[in-house]
N, C-alpha and C. Protein backbone atom coordinates (compact mmCIF):
# COMPACT_ATOMS: atom_id res chain seq x y z
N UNK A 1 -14.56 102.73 10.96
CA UNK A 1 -15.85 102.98 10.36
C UNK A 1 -16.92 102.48 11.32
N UNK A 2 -18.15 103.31 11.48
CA UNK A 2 -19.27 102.59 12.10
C UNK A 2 -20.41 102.23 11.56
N UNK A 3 -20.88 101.47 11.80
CA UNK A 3 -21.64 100.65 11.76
C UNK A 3 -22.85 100.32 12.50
N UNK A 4 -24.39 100.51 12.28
CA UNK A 4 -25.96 100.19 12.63
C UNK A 4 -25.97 98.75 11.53
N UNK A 5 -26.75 97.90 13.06
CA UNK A 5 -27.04 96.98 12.26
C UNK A 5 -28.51 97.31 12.73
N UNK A 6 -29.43 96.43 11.96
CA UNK A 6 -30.48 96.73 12.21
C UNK A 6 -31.76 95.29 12.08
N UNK A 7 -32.05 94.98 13.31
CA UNK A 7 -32.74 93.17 13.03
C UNK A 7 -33.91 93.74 12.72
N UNK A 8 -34.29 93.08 11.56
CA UNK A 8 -35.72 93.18 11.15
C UNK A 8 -36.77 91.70 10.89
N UNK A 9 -37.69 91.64 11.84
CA UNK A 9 -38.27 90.62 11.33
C UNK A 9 -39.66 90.80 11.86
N UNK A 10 -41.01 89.62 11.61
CA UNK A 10 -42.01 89.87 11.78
C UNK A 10 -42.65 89.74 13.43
N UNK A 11 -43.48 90.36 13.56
CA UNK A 11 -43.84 90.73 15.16
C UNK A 11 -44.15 89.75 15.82
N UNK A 12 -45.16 89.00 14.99
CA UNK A 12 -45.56 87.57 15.66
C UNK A 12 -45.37 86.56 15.74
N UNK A 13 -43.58 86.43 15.98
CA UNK A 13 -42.91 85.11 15.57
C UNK A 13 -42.68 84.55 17.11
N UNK A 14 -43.39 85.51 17.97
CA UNK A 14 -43.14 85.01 19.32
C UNK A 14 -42.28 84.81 20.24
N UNK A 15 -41.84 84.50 21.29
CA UNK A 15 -41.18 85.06 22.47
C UNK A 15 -39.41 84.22 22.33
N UNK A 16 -38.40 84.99 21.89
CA UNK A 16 -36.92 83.98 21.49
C UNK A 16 -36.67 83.07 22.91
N UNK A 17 -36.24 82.11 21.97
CA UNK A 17 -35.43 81.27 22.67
C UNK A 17 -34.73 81.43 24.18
N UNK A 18 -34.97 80.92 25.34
CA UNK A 18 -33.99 81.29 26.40
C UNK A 18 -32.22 80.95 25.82
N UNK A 19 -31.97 79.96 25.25
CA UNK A 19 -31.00 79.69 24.91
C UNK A 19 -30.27 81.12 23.95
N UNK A 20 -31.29 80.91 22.90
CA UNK A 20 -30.91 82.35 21.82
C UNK A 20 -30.42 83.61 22.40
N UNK A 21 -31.39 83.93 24.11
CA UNK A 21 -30.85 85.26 24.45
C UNK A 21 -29.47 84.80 25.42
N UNK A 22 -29.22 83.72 25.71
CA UNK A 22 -27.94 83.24 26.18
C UNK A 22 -26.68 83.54 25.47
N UNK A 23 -26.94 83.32 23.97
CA UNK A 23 -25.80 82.67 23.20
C UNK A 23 -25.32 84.56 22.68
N UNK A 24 -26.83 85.08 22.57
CA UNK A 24 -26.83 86.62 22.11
C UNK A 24 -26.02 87.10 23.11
N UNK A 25 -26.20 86.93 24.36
CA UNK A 25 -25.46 87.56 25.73
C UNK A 25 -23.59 87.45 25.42
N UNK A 26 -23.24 86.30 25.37
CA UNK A 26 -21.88 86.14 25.02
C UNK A 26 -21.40 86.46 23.95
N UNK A 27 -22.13 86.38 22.91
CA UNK A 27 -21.47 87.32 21.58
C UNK A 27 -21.75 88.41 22.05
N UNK A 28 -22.39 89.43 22.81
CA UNK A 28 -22.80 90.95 23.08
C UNK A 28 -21.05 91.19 24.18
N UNK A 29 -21.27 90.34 24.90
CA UNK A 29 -20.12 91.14 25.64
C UNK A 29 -19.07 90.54 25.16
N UNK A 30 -18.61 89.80 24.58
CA UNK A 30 -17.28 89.31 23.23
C UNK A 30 -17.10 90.29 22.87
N UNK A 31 -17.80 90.90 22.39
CA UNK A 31 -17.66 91.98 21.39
C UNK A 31 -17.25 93.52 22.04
N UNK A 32 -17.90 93.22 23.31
CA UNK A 32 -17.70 94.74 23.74
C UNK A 32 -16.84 94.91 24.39
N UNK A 33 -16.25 93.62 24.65
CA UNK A 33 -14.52 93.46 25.14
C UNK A 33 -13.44 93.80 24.08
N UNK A 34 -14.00 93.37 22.66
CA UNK A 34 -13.07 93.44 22.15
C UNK A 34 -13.21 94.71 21.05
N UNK A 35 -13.89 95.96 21.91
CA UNK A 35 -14.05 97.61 21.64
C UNK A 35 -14.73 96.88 20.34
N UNK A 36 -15.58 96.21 19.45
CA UNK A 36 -16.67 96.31 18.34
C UNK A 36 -17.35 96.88 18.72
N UNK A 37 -17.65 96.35 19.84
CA UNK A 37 -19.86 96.71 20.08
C UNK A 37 -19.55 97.66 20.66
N UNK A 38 -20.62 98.87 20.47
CA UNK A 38 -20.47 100.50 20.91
C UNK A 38 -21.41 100.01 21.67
N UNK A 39 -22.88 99.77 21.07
CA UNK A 39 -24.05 99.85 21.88
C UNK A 39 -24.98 98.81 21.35
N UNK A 40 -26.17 98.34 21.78
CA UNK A 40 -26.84 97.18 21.37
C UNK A 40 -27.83 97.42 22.08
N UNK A 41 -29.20 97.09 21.15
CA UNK A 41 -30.46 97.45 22.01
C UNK A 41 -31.34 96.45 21.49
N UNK A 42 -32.38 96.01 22.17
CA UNK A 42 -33.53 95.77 22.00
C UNK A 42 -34.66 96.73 21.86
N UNK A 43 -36.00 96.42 21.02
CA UNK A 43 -36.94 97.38 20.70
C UNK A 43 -38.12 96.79 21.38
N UNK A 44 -38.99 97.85 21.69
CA UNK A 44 -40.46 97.29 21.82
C UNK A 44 -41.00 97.47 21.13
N UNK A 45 -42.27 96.15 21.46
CA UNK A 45 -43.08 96.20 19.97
C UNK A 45 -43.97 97.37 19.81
N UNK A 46 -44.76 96.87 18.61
CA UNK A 46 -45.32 97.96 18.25
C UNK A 46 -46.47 99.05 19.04
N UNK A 47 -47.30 97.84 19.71
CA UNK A 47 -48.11 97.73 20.74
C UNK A 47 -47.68 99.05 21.77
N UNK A 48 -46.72 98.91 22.08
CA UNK A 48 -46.19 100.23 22.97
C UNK A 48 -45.11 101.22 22.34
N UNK A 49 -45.53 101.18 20.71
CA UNK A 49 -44.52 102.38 19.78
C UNK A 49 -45.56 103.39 19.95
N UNK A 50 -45.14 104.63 19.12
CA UNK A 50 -46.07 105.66 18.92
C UNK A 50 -45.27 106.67 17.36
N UNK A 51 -46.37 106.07 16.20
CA UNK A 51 -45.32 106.81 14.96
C UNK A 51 -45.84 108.55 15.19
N UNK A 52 -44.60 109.20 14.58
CA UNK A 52 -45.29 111.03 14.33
C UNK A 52 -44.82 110.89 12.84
N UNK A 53 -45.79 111.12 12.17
CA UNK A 53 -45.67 111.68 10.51
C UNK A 53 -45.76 113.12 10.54
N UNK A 54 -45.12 113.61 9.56
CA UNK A 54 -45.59 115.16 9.23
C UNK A 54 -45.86 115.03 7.58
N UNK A 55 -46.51 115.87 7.40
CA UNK A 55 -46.72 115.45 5.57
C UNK A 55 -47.78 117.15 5.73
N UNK A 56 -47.20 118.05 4.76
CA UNK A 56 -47.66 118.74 4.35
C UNK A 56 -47.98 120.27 5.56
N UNK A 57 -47.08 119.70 5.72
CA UNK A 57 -46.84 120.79 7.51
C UNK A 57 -47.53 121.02 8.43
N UNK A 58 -48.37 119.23 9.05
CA UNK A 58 -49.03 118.86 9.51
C UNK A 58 -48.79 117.57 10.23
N UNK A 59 -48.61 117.55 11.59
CA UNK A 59 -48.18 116.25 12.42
C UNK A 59 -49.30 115.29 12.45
N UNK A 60 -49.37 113.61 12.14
CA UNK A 60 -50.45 112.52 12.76
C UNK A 60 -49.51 112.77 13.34
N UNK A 61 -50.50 111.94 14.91
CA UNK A 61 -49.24 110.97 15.71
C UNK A 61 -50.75 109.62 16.29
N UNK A 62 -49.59 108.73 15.82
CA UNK A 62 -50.70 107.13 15.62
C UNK A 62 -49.83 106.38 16.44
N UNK A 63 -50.78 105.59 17.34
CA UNK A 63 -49.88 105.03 18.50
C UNK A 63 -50.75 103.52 18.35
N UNK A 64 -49.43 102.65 18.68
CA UNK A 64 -49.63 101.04 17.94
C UNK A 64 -50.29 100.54 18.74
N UNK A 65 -50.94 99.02 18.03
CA UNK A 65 -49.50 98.25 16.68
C UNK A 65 -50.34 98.75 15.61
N UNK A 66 -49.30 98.72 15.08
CA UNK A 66 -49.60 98.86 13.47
C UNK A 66 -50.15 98.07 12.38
N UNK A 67 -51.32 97.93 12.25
CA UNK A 67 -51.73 96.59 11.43
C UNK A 67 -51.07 96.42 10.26
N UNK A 68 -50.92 97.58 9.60
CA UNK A 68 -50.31 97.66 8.03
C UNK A 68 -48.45 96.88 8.03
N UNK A 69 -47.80 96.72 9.28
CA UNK A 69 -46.35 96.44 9.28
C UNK A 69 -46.50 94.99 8.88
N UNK A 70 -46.04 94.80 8.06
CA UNK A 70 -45.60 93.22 7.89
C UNK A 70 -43.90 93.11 8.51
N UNK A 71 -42.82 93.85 8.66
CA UNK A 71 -41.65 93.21 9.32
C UNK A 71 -41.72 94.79 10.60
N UNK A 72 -40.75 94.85 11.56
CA UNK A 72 -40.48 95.72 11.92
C UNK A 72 -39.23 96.12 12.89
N UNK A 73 -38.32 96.84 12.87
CA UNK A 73 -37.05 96.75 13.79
C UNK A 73 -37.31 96.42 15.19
N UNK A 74 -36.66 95.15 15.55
CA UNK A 74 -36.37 94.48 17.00
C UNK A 74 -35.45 94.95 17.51
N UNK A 75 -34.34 95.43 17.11
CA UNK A 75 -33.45 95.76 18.05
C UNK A 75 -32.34 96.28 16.71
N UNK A 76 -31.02 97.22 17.54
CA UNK A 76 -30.04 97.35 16.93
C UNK A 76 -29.07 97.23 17.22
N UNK A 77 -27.29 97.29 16.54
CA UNK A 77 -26.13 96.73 17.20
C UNK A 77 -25.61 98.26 16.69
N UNK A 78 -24.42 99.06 17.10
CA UNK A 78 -23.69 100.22 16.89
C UNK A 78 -22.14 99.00 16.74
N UNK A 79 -21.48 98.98 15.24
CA UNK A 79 -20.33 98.61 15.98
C UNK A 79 -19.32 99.43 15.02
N UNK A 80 -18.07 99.35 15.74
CA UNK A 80 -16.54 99.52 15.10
C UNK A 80 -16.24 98.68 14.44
N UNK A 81 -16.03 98.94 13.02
CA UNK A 81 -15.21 98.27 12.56
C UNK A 81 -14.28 98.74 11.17
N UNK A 82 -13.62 97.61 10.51
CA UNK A 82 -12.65 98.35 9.61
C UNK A 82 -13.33 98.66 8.38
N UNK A 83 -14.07 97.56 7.61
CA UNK A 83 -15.06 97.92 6.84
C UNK A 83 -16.66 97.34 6.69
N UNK A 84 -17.09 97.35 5.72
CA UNK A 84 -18.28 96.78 5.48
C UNK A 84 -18.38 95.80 5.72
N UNK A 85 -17.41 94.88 4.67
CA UNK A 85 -17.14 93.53 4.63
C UNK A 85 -16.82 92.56 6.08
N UNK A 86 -16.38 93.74 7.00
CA UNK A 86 -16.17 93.06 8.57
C UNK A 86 -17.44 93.21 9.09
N UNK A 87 -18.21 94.14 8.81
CA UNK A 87 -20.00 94.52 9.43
C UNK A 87 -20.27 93.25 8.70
N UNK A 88 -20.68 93.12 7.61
CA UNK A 88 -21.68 92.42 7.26
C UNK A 88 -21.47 90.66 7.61
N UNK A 89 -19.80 90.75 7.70
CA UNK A 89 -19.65 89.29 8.60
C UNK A 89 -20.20 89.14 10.06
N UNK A 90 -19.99 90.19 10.58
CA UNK A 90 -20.99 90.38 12.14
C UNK A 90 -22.54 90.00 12.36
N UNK A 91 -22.88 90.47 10.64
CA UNK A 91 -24.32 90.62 10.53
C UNK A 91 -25.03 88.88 10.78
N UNK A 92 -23.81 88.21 9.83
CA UNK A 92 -23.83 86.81 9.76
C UNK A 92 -23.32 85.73 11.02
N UNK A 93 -22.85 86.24 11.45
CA UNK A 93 -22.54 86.24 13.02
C UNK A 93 -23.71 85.95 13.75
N UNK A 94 -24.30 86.89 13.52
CA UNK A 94 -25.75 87.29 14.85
C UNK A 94 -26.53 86.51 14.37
N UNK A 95 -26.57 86.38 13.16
CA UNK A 95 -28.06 85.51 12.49
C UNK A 95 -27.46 83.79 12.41
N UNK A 96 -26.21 83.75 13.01
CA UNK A 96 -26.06 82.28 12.90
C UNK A 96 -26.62 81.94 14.20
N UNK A 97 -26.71 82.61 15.19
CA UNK A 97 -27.03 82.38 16.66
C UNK A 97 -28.69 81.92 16.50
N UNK A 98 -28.88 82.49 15.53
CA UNK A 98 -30.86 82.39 14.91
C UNK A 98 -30.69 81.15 14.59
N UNK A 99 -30.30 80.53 13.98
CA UNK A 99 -30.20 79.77 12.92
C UNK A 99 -29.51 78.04 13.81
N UNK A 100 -29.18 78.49 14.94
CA UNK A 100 -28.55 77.47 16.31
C UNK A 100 -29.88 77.10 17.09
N UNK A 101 -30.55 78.57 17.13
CA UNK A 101 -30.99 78.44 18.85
C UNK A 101 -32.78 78.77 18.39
N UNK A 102 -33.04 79.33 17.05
CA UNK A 102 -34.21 79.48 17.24
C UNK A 102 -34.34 79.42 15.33
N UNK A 103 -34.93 78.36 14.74
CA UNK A 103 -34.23 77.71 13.45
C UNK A 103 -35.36 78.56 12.53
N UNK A 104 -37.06 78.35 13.36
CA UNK A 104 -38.45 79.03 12.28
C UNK A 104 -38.09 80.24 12.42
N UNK A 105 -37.44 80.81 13.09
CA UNK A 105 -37.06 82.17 13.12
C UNK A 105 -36.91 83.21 11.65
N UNK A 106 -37.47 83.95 11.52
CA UNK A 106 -37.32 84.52 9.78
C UNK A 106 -37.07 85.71 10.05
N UNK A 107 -35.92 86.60 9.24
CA UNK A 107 -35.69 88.30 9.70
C UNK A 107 -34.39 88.34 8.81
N UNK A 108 -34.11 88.94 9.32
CA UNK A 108 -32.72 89.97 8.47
C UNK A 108 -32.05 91.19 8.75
N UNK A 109 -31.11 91.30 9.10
CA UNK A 109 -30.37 92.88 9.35
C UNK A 109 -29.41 93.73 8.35
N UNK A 110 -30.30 94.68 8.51
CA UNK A 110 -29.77 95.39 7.29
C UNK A 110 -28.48 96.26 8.02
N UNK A 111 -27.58 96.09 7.34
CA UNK A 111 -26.15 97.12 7.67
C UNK A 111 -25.79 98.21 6.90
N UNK A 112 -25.68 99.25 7.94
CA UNK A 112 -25.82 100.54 7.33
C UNK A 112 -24.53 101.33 8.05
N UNK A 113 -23.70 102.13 7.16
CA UNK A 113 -22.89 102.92 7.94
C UNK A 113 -23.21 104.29 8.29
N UNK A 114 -22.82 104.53 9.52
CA UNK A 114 -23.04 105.22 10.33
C UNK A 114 -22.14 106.56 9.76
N UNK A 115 -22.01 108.10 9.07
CA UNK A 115 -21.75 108.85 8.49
C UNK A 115 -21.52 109.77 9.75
N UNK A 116 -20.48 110.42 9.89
CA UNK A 116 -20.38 111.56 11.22
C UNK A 116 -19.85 113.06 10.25
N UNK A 117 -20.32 114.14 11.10
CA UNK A 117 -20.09 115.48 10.47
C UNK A 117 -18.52 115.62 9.38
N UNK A 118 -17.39 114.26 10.06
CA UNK A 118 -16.51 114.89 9.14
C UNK A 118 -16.28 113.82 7.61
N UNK A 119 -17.49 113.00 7.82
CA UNK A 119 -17.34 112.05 6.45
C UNK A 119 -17.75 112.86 5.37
């Protein structure tokens, strides 16, 4: 089964931990040794996003930041696994590395499975 995780937290919590992206580094390639991790990304902020709405068969396109966002996706993980219950231990995984290396840190990843044409 696959698996999007998805870190969500607020924009201006400021620049992580050197340690945090250390500890992130060795769980990232742990994992991708041991065929979990498909793919793993970091996001940019909003500042250099650009949203496209359509609503009514009509494109905005509004280019950031976004004042109205109170949280917003930082980054995502793609992984393999057997079920949910193994994702969402991953999920707890990643956020213990938060919780080591960078403690005011506030966010959350939501885990979502990933559905392919023959599910």
């Amino acid at each position: 089964m696959r698996f999007m995780s998805l870190v969500k937290g607020a924009e201006n919590q400021g620049t992580p931990p050197q340690a945090l992206m250390e500890a992130m580094g060795e769980l990232i390639e742990k994992s991708m040794k041991a065929g979990v991790l498909i793919d793993t990304g970091g996001l940019a902020p909003s500042a250099m996003s650009t949203r496209v709405r359509l609503s009514g068969g009509r494109y905005t396109v509004v280019d950031g930041p976004f004042a109205e966002t109170k949280e917003l996706v930082g980054g995502y993980a793609i992984m393999e696994l057997n079920s949910r219950e193994e994702a969402i231990e991953a999920a707890k995984e990643f956020l213990d590395l938060h919780t080591a290396h960078w403690p005011e840190w506030v966010g959350e990843c939501e885990v979502r499975q990933i559905f392919s044409p023959n599910d």
